[in-house]
N, C-alpha and C. Protein backbone atom coordinates (compact mmCIF):
# COMPACT_ATOMS: atom_id res chain seq x y z
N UNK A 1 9.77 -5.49 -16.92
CA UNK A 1 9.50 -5.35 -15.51
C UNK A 1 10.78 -4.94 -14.79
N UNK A 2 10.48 -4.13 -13.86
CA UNK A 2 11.33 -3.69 -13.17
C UNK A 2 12.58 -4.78 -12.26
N UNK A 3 11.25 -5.69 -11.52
CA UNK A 3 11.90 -6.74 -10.73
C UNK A 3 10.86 -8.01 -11.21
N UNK A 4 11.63 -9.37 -10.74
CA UNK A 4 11.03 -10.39 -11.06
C UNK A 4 10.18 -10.26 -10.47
N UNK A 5 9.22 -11.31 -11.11
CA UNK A 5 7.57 -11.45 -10.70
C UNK A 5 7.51 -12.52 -9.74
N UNK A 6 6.47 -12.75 -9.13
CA UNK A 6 6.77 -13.84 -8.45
C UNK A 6 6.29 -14.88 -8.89
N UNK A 7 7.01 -15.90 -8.61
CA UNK A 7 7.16 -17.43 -9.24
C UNK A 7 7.96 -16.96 -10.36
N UNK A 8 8.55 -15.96 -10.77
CA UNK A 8 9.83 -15.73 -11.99
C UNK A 8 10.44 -17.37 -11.85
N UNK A 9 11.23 -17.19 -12.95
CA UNK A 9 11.83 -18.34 -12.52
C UNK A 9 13.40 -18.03 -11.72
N UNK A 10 13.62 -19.03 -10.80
CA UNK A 10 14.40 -18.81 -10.19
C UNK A 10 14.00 -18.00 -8.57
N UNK A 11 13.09 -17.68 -8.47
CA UNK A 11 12.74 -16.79 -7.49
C UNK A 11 11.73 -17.37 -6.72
N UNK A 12 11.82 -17.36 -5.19
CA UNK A 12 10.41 -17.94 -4.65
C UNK A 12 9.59 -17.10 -4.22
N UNK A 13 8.51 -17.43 -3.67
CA UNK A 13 7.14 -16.56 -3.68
C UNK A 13 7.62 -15.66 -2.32
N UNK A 14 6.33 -14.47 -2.56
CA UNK A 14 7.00 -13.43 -1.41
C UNK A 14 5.89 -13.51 -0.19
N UNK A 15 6.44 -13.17 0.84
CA UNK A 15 5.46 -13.21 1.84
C UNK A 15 5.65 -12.22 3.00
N UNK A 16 4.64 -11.91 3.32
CA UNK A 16 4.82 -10.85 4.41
C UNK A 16 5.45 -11.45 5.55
N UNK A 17 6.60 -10.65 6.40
CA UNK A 17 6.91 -10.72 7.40
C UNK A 17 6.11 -10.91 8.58
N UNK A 18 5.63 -11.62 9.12
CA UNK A 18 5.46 -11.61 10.70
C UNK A 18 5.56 -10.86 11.72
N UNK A 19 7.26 -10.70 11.33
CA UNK A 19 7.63 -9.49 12.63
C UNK A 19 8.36 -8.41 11.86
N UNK A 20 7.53 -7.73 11.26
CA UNK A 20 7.53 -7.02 10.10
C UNK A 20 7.26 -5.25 10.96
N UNK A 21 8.15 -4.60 11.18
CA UNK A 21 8.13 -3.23 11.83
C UNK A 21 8.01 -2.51 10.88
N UNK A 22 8.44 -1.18 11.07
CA UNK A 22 8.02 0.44 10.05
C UNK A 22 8.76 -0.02 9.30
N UNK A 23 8.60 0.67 8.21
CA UNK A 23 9.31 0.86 6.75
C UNK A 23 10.70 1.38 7.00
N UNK A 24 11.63 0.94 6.43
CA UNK A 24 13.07 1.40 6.41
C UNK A 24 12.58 2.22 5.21
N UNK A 25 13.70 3.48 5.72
CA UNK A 25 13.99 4.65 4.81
C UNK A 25 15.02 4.15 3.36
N UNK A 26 13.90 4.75 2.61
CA UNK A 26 14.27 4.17 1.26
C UNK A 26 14.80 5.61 0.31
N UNK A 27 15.52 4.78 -0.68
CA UNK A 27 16.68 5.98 -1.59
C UNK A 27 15.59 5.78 -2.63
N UNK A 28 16.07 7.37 -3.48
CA UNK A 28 15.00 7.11 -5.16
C UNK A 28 15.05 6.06 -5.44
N UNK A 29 16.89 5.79 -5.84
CA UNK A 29 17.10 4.39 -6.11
C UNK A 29 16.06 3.10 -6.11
N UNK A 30 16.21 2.77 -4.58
CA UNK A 30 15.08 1.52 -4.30
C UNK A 30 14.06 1.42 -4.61
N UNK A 31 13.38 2.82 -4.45
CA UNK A 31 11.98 2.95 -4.95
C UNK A 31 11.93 2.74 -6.23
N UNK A 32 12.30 3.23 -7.52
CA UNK A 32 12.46 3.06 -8.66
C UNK A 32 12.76 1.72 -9.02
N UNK A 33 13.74 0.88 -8.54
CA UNK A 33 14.23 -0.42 -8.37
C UNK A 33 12.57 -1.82 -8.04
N UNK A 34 11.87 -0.93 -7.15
CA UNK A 34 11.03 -1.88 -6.20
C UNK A 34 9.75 -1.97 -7.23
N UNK A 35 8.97 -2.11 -8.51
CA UNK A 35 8.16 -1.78 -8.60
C UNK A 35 8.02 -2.86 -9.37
N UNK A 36 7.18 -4.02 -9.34
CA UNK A 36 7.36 -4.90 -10.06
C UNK A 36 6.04 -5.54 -10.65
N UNK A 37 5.05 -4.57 -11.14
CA UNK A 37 4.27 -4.28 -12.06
C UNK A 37 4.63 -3.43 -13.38
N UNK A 38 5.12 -2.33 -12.94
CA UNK A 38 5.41 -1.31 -13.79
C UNK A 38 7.08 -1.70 -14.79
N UNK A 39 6.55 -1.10 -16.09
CA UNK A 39 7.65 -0.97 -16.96
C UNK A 39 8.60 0.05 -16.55
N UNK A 40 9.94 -0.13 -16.99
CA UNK A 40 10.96 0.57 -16.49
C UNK A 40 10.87 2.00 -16.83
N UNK A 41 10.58 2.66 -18.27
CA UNK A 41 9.83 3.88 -18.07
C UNK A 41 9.00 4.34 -16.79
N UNK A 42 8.08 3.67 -16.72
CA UNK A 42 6.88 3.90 -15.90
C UNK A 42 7.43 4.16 -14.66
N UNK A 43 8.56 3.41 -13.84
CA UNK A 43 9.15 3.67 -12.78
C UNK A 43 10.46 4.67 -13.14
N UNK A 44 10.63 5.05 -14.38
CA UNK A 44 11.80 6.15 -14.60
C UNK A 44 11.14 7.30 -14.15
N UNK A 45 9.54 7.82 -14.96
CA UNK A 45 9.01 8.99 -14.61
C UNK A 45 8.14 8.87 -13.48
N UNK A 46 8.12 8.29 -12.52
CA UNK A 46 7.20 8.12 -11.15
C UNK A 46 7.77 9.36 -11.23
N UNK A 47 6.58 10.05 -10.10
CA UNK A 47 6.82 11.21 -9.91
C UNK A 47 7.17 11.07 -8.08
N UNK A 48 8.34 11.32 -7.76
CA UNK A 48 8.34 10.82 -5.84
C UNK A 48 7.86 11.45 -4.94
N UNK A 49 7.48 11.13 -3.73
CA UNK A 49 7.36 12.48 -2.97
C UNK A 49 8.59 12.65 -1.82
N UNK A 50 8.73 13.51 -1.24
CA UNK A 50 10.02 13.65 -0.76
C UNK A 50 10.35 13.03 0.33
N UNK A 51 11.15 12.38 0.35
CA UNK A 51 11.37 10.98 1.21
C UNK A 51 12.35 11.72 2.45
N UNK A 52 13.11 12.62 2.52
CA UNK A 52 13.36 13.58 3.37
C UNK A 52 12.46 13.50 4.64
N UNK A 53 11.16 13.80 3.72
CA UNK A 53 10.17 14.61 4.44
C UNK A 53 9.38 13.48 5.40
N UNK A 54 9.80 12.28 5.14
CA UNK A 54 8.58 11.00 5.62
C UNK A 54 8.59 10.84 6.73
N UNK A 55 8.48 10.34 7.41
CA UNK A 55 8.53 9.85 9.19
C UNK A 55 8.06 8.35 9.08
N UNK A 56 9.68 7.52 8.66
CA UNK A 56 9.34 6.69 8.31
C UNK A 56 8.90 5.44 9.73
N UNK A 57 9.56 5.87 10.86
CA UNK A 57 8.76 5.27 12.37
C UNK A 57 7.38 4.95 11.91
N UNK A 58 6.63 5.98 11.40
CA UNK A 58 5.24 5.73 11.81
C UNK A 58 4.27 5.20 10.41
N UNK A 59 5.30 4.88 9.34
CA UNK A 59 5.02 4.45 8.38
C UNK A 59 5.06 2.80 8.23
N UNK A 60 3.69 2.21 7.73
CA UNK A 60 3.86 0.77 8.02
C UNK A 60 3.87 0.18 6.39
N UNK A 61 3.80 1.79 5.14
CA UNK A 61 3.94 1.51 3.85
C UNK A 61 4.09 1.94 3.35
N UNK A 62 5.03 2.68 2.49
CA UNK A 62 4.77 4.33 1.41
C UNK A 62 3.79 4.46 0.71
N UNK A 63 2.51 5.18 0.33
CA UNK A 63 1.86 5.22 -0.44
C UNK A 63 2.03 6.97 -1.16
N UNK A 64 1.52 7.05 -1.78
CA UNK A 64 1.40 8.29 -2.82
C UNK A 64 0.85 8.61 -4.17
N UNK A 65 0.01 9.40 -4.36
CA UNK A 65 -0.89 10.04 -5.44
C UNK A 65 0.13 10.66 -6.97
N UNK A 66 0.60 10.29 -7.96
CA UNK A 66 1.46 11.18 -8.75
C UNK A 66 0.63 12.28 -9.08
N UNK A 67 2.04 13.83 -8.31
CA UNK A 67 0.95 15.03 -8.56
C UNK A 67 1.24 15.29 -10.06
N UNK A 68 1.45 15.05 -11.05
CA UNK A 68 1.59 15.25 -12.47
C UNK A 68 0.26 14.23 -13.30
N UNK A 69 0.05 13.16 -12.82
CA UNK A 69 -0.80 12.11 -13.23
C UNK A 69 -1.66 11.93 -11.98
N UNK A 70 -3.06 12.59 -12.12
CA UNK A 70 -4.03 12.50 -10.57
C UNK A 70 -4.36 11.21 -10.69
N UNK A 71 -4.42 9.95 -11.42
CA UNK A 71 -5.14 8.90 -11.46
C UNK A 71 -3.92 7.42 -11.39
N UNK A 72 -2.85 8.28 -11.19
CA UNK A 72 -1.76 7.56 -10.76
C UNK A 72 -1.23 7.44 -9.62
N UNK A 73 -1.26 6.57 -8.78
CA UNK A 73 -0.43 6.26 -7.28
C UNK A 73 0.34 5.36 -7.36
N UNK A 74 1.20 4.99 -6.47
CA UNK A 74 2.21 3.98 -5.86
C UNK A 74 1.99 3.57 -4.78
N UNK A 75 2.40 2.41 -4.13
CA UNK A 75 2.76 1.69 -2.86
C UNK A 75 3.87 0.46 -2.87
N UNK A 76 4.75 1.12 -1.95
CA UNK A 76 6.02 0.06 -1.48
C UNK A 76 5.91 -0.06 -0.63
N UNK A 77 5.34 -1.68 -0.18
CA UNK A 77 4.86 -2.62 0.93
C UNK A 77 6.25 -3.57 1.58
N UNK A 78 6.74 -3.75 2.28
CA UNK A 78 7.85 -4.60 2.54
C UNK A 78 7.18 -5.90 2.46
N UNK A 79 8.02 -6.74 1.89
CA UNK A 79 7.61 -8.41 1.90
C UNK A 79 9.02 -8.97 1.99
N UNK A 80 9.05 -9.99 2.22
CA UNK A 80 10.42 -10.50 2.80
C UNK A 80 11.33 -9.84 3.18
N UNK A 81 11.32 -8.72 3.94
CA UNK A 81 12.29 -7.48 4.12
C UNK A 81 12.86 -6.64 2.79
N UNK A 82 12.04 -6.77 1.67
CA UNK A 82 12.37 -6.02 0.57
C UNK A 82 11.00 -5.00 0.53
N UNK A 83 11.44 -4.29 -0.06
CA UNK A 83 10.72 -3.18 -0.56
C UNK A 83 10.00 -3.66 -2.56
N UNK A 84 8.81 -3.74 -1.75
CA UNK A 84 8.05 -3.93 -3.31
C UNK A 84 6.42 -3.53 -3.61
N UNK A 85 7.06 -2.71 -4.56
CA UNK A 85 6.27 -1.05 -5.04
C UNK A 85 5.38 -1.81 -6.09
N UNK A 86 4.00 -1.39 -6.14
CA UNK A 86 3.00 -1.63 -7.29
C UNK A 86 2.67 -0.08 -7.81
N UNK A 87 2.95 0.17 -9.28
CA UNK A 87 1.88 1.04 -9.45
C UNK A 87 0.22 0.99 -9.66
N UNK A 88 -0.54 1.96 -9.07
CA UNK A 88 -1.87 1.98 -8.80
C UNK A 88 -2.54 2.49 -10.05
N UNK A 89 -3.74 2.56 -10.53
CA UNK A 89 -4.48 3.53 -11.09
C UNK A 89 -5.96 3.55 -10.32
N UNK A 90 -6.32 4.79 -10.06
CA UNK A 90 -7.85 4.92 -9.89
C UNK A 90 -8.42 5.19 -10.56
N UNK A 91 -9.87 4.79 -10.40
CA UNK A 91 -10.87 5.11 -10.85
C UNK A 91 -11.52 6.78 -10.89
N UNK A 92 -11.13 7.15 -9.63
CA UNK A 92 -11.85 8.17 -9.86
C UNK A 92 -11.57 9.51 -10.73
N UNK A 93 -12.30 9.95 -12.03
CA UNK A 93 -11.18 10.68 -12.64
C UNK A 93 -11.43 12.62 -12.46
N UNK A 94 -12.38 12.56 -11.69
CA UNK A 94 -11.89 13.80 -10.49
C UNK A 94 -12.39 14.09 -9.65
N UNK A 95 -12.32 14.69 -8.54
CA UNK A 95 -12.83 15.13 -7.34
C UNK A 95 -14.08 15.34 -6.97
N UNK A 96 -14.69 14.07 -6.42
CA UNK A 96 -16.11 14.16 -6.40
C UNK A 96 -16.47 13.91 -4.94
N UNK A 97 -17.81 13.56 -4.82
CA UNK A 97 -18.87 13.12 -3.72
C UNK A 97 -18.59 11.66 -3.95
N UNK A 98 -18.15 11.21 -3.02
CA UNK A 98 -17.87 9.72 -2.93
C UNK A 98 -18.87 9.14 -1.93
N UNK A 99 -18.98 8.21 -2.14
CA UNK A 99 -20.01 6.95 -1.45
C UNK A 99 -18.89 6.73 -0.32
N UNK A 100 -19.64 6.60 0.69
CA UNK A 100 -19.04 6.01 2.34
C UNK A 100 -18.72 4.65 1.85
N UNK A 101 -17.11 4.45 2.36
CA UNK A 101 -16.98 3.02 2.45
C UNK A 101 -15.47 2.63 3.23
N UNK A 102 -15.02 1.74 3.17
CA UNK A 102 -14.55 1.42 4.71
C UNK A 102 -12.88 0.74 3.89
N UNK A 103 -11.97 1.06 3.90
CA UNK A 103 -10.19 0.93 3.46
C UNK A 103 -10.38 -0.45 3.78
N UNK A 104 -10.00 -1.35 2.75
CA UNK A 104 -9.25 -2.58 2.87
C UNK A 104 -8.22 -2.88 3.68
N UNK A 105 -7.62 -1.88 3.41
CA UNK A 105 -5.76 -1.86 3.77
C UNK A 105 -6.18 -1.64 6.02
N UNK A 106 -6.70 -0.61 5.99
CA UNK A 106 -6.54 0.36 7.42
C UNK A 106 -8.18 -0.49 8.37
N UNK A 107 -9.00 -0.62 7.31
CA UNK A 107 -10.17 -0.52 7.57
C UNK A 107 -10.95 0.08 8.84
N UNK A 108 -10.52 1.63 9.00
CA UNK A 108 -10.58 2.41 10.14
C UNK A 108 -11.96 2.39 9.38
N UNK A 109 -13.15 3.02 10.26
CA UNK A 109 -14.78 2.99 10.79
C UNK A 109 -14.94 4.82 10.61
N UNK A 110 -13.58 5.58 11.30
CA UNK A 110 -14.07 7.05 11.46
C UNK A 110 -14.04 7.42 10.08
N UNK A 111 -12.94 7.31 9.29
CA UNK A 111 -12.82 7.81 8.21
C UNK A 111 -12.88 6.93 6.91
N UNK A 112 -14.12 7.21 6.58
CA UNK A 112 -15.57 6.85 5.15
C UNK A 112 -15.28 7.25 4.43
N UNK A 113 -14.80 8.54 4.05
CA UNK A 113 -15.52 9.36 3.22
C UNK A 113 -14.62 9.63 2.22
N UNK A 114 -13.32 9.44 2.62
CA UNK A 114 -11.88 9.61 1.78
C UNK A 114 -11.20 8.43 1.19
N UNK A 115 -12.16 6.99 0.44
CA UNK A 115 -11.56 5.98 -0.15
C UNK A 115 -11.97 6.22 -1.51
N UNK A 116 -10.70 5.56 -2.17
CA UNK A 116 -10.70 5.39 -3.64
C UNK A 116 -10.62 3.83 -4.42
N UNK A 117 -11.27 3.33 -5.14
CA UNK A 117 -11.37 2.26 -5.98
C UNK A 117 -9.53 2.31 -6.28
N UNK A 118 -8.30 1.47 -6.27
CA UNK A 118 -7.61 1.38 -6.86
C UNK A 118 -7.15 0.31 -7.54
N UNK A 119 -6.82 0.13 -8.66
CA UNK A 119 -6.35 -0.84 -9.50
C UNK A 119 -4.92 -1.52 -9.94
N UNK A 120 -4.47 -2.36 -9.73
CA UNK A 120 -3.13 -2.43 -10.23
C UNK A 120 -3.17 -3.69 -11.10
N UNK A 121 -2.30 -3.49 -12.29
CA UNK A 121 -1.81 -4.67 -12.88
C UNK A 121 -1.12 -5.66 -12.42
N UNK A 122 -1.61 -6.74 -12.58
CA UNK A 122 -0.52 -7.72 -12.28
C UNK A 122 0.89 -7.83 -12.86
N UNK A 123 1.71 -8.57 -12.16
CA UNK A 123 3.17 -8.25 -12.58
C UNK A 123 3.42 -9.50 -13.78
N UNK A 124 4.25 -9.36 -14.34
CA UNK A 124 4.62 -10.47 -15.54
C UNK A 124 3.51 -10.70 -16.97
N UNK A 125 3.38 -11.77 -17.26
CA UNK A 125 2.83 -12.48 -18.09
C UNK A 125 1.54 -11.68 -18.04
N UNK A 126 1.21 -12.01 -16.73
CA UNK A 126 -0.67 -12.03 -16.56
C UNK A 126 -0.88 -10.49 -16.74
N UNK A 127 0.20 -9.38 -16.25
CA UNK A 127 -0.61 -8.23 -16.15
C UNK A 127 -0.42 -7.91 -17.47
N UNK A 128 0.49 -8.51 -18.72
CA UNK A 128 0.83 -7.97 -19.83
C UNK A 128 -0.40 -8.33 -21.03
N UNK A 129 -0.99 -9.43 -20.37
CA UNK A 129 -2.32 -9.98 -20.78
C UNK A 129 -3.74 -9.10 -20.72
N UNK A 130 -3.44 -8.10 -19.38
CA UNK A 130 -4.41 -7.09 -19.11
C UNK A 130 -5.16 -7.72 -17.87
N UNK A 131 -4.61 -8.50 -17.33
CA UNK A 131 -5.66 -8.64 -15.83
C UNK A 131 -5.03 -7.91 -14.47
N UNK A 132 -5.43 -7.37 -13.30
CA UNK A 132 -5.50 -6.98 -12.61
C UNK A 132 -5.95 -7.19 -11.31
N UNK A 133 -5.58 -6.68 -10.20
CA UNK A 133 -6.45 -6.84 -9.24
C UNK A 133 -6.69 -5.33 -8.13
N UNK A 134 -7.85 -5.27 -7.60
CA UNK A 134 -8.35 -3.75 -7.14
C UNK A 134 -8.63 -4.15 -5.81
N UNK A 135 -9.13 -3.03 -4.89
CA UNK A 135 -9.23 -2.90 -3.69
C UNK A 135 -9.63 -1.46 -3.20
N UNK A 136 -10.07 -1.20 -2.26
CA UNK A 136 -10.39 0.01 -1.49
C UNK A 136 -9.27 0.54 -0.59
N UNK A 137 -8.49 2.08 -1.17
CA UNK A 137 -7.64 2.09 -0.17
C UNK A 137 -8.07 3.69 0.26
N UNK A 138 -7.58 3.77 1.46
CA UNK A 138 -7.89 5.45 1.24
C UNK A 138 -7.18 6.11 0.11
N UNK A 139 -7.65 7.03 -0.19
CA UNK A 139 -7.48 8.05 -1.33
C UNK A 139 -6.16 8.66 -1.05
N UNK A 140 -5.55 9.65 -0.48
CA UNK A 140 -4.41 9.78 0.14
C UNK A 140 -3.02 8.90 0.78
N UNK A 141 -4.03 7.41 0.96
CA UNK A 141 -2.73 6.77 1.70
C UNK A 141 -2.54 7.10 3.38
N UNK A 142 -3.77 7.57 4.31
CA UNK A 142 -3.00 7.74 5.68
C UNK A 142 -3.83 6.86 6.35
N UNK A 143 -3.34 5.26 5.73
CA UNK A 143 -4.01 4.25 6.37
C UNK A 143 -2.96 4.11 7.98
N UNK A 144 -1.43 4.21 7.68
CA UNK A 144 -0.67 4.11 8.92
C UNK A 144 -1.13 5.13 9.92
N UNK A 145 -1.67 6.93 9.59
CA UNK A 145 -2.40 7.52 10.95
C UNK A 145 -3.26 7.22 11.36
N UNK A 146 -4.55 6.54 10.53
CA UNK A 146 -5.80 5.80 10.75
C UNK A 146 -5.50 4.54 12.04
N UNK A 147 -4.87 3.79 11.75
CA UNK A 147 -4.66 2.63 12.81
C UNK A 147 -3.73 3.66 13.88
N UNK A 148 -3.14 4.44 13.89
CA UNK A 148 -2.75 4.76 14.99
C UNK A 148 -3.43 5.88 15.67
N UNK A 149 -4.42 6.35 15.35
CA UNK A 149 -5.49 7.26 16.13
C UNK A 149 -5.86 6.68 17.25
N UNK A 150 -6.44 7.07 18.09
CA UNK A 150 -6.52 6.94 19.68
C UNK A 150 -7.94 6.10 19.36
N UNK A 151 -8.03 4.70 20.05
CA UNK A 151 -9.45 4.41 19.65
C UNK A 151 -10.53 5.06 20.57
N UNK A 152 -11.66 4.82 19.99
CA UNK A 152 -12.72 5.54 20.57
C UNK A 152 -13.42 4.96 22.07
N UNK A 153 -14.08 5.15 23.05
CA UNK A 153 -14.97 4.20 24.05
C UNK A 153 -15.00 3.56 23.62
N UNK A 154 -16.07 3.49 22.10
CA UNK A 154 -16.99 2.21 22.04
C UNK A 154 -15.82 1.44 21.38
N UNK A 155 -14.84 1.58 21.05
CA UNK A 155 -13.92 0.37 20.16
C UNK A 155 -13.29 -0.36 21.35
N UNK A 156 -12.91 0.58 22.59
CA UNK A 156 -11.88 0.17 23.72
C UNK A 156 -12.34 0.15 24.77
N UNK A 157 -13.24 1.02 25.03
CA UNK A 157 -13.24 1.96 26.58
C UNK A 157 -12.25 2.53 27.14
N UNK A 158 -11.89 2.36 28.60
CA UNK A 158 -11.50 3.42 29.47
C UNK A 158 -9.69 2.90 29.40
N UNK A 159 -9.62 1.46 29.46
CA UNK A 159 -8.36 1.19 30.04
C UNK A 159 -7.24 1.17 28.92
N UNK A 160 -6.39 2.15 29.64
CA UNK A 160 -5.05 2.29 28.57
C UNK A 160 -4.20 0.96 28.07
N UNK A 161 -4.50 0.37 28.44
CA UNK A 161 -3.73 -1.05 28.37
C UNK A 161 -4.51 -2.08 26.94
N UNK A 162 -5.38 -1.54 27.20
CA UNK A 162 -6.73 -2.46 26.16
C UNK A 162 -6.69 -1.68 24.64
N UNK A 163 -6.47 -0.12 25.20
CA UNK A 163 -6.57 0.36 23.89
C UNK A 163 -5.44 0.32 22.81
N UNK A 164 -3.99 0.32 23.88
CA UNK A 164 -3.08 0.07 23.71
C UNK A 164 -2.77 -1.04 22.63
N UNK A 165 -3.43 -2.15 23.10
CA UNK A 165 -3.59 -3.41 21.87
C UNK A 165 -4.45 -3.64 21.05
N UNK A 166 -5.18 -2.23 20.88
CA UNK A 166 -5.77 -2.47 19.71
C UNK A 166 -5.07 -1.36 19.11
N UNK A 167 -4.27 -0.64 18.73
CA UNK A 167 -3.85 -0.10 18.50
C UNK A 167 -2.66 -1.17 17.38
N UNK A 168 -2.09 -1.77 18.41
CA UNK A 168 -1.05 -2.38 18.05
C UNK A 168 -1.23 -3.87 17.01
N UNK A 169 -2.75 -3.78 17.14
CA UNK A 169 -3.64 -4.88 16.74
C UNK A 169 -3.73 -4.36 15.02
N UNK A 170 -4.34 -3.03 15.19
CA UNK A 170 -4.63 -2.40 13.87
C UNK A 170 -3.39 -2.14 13.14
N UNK A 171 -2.18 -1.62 13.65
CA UNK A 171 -0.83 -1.63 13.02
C UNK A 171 -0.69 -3.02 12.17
N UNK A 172 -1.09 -4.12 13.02
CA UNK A 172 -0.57 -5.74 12.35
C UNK A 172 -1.10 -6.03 11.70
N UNK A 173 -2.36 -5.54 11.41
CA UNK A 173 -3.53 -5.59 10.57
C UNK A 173 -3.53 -5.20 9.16
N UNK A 174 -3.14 -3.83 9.75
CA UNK A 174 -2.50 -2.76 8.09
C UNK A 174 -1.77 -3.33 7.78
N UNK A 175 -0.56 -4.23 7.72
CA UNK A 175 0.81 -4.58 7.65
C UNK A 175 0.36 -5.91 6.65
N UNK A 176 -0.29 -6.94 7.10
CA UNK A 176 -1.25 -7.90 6.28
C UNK A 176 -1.83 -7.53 5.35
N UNK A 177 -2.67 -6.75 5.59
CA UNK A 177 -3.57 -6.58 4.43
C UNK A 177 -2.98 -6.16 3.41
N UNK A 178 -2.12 -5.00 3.85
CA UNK A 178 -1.44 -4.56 2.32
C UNK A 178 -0.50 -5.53 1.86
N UNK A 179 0.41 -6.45 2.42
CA UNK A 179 1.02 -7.01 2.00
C UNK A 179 0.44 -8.13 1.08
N UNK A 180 -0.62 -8.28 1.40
CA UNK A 180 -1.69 -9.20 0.97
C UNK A 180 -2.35 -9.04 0.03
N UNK A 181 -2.36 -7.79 -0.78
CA UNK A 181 -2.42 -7.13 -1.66
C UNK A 181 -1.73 -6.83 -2.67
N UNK A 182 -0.97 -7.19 -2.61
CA UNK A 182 1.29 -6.86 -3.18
C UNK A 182 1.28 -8.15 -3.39
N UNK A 183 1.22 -9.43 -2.88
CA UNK A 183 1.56 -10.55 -3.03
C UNK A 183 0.24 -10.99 -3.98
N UNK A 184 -0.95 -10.40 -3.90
CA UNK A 184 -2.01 -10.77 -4.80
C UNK A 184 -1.55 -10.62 -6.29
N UNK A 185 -1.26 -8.79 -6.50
CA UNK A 185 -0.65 -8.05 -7.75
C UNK A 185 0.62 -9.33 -8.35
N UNK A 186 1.07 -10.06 -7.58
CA UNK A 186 2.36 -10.70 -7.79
C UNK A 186 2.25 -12.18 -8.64
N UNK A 187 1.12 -12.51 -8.35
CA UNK A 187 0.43 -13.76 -8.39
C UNK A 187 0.15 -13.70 -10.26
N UNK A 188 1.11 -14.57 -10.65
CA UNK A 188 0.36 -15.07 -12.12
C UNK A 188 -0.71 -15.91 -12.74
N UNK A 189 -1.19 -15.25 -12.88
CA UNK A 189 -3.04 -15.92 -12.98
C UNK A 189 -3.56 -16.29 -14.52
């Protein structure tokens, strides 16, 4: 493993921040460093996407598809102000007609149609055993533009102030859930 698992020994359990803002801009380094499911190979050949390119303000998690391996993704979730990366696998093994269904992580209402079954091993002992744990995330990863889309009437109505906090509601939301998800993967079972 890349990094200790949690409950390693010596190490205490991880937990999402509270007052937990955007993602700090992260080096290959960290990313490669952060992944604490995956074998050190496995995080040698991640394939990255260009971190240059991110806008990490409006990012509340890195996610990404490996374009070399389509059934391979990543996510580095911050938990205790660290950066900690699970690798993913999906299910889906190519580009199909998907069933409407609603992101764990974002759980935005407009956009159905673009989630994927994903899977990750657990970290340590348990995932080396073969157990796992899955979830619905979008397929792409743009659960952070999803919560920040303008809500609709019927979610808010008229007043800027109302929509305003749900907005800011759904940001805190995304921020949980995934972390909540990362700390699941973490969990020796």
């Amino acid at each position: 493993m890349v990094r200790a698992a949690w409950g390693a020994a010596g190490t205490r359990p991880m937990t999402p921040s509270d007052d937990r803002g955007p993602m700090e801009p992260l080096t290959e380094k960290q990313l490669r460093a952060s992944f604490v499911n995956a074998s050190r190979r496995e995080a040698t050949n991640a394939v990255l996407p260009d971190l240059d390119a991110m806008d990490w303000e409006r990012l509340d998690y890195l996610g990404w598809r490996d374009r070399k391996a389509p059934l391979v993704a990543y996510a580095i979730v911050p938990l205790d102000g660290e950066p900690t990366g699970v690798l993913l696998r999906s299910t889906d093994a190519k580009e199909r007609v998907r069933r409407r269904a609603v992101c764990a992580w974002c759980e935005d209402v407009v956009v159905t149609d673009d989630v994927s079954l994903y899977v990750a091993r657990r970290a340590g002992a348990s995932g080396r055993r073969g157990n796992t744990v899955g979830t619905l995330i979008c397929t792409h990863f743009t659960c952070s533009a999803n919560v920040r889309r303008p809500p609709t009437r019927t979610e808010a109505g008229n007043d800027d102030e109302t929509r305003q906090i749900l907005v800011a509601r759904r940001i805190e939301g995304l921020r949980e859930r995934s972390a909540r998800f990362v700390t699941e993967a973490l969990r020796d079972v």
